[in-house]
N, C-alpha and C. Protein backbone atom coordinates (compact mmCIF):
# COMPACT_ATOMS: atom_id res chain seq x y z
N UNK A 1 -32.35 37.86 -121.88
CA UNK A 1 -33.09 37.24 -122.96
C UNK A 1 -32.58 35.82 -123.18
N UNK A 2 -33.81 34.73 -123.29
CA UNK A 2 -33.38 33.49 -123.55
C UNK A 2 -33.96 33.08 -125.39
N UNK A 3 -33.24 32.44 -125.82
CA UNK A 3 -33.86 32.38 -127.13
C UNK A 3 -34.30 30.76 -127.15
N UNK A 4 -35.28 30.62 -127.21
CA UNK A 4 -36.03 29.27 -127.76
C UNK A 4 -36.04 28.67 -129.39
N UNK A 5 -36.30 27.84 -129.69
CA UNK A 5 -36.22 27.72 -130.83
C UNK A 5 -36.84 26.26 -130.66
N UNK A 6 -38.09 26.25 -131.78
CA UNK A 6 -38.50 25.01 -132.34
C UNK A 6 -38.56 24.51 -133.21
N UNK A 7 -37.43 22.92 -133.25
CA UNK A 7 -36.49 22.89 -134.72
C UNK A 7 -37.42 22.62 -135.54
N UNK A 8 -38.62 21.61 -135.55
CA UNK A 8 -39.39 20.85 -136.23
C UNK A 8 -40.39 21.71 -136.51
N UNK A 9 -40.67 22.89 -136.32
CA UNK A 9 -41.64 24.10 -136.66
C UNK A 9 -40.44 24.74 -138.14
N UNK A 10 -39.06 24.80 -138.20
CA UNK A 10 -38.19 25.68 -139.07
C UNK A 10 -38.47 25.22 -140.78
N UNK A 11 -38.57 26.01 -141.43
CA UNK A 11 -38.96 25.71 -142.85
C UNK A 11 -37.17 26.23 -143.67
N UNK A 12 -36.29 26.39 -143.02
CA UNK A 12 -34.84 26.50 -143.71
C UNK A 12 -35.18 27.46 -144.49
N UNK A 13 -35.22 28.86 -144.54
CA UNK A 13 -35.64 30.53 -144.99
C UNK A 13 -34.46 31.25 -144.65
N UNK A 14 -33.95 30.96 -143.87
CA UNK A 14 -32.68 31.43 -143.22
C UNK A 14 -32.97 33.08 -142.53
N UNK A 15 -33.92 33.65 -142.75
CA UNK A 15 -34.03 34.76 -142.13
C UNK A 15 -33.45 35.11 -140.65
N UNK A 16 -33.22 34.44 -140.16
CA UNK A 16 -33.05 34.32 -138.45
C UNK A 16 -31.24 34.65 -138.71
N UNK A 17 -30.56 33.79 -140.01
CA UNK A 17 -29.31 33.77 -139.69
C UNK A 17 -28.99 35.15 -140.84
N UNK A 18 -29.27 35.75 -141.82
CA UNK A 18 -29.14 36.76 -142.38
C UNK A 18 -29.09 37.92 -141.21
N UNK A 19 -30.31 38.04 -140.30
CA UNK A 19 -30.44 39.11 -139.65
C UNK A 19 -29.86 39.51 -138.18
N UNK A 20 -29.41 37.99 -138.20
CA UNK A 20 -28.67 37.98 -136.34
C UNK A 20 -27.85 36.82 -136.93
N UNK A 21 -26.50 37.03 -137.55
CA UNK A 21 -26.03 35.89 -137.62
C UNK A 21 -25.05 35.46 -136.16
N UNK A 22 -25.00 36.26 -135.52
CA UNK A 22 -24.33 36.08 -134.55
C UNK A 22 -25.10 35.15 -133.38
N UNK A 23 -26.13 34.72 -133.49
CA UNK A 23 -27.26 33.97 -132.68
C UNK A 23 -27.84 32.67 -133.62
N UNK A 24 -27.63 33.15 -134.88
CA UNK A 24 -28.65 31.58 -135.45
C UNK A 24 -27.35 31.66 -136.94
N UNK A 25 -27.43 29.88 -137.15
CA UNK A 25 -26.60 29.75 -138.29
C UNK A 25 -27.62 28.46 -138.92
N UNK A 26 -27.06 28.34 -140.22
CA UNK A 26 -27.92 26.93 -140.85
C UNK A 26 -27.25 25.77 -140.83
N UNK A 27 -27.41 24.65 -140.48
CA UNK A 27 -26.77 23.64 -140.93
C UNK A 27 -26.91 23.03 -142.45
N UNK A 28 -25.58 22.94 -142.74
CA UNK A 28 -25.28 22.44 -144.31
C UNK A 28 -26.35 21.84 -145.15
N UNK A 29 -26.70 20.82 -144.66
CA UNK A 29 -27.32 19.63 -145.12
C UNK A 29 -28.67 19.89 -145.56
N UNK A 30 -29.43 20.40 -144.53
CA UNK A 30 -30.81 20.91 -144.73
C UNK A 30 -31.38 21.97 -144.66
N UNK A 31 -30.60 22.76 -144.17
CA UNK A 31 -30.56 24.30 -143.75
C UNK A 31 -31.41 24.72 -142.77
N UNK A 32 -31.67 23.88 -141.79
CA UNK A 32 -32.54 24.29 -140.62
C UNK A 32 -31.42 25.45 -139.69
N UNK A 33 -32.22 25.76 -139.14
CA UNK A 33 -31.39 26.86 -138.42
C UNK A 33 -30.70 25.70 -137.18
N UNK A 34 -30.01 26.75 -136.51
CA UNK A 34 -29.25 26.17 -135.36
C UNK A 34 -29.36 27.50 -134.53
N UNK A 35 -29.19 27.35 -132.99
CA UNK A 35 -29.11 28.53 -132.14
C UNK A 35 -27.41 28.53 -131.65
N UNK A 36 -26.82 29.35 -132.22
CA UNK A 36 -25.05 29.48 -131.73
C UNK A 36 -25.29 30.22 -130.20
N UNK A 37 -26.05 30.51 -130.00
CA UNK A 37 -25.90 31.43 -128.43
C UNK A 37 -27.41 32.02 -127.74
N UNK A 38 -27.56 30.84 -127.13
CA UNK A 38 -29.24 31.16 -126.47
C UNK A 38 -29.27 32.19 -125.27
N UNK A 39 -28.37 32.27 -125.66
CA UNK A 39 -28.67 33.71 -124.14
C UNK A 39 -27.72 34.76 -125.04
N UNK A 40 -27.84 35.43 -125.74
CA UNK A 40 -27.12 36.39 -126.36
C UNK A 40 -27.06 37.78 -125.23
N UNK A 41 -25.93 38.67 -125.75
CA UNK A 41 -25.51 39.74 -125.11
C UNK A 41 -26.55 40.64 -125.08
N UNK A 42 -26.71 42.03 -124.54
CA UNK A 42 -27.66 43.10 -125.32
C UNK A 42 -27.52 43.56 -126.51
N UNK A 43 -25.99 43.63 -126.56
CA UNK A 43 -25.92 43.98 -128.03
C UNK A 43 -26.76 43.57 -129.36
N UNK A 44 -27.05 42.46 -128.77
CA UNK A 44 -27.51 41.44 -129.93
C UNK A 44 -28.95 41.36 -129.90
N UNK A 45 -29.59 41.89 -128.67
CA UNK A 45 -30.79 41.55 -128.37
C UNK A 45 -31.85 42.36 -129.71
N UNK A 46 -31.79 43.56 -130.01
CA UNK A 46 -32.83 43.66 -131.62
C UNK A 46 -32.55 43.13 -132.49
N UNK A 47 -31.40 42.73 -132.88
CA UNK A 47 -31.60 41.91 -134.13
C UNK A 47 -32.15 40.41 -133.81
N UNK A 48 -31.80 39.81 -132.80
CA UNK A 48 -32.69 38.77 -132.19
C UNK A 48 -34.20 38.97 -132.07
N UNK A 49 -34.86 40.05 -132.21
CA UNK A 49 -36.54 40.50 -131.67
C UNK A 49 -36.53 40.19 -133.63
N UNK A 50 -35.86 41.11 -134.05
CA UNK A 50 -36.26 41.00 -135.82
C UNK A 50 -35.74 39.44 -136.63
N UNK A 51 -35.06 38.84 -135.68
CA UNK A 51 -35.00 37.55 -136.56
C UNK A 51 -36.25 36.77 -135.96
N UNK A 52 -36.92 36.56 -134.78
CA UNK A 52 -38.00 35.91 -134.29
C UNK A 52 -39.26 36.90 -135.05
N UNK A 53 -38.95 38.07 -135.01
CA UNK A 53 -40.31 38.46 -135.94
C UNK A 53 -40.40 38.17 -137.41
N UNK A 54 -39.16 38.55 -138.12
CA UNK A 54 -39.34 38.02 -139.35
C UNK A 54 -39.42 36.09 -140.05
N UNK A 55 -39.25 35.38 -138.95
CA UNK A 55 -39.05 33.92 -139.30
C UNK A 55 -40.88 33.49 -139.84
N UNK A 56 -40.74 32.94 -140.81
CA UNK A 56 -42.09 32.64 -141.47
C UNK A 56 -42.48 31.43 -140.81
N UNK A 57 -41.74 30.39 -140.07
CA UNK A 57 -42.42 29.29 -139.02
C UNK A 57 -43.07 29.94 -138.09
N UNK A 58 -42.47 30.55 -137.19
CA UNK A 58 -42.87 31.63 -135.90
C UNK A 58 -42.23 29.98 -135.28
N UNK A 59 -40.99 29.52 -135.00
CA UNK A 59 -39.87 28.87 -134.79
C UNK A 59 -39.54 28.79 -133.77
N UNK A 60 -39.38 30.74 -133.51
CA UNK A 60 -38.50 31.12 -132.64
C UNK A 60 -38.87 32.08 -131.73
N UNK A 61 -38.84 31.49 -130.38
CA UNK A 61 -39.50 32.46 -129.02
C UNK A 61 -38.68 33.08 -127.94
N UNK A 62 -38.89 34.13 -128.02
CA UNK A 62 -37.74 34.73 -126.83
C UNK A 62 -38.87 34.81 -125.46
N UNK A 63 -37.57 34.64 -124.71
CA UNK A 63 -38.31 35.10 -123.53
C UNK A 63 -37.34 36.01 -122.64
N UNK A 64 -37.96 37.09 -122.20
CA UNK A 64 -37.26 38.58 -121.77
C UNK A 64 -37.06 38.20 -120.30
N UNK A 65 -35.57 38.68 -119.78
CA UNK A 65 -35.77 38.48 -118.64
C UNK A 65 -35.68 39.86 -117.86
């Protein structure tokens, strides 16, 4: 799994980093998300499917490999 992310689509909701914080964090200032690890483990891979489903931009695109 690769995680995409399109910054200028992010409305700072933080959903992505509540639900996978181990993959997305906010930056201080404005609270846009950030991607800490675009290729995450399996471990990580559903809460990554539920932070791209729950994000209210639709931001954030995985792609399965």
């Amino acid at each position: 799994m690769r995680v995409e992310f399109d910054e200028p689509k992010c409305v700072a909701a933080g959903q992505c980093a509540m639900v996978a914080p181990g993959v997305f964090d906010q930056r201080d200032d404005d609270g846009v998300a950030i991607v800490l690890d675009a290729t995450p483990g399996e471990d990580q891979h559903e809460a990554v499917r539920e932070a791209a489903a729950v994000c209210p931009a639709a931001a954030i695109r995985l792609v399965e490999a």
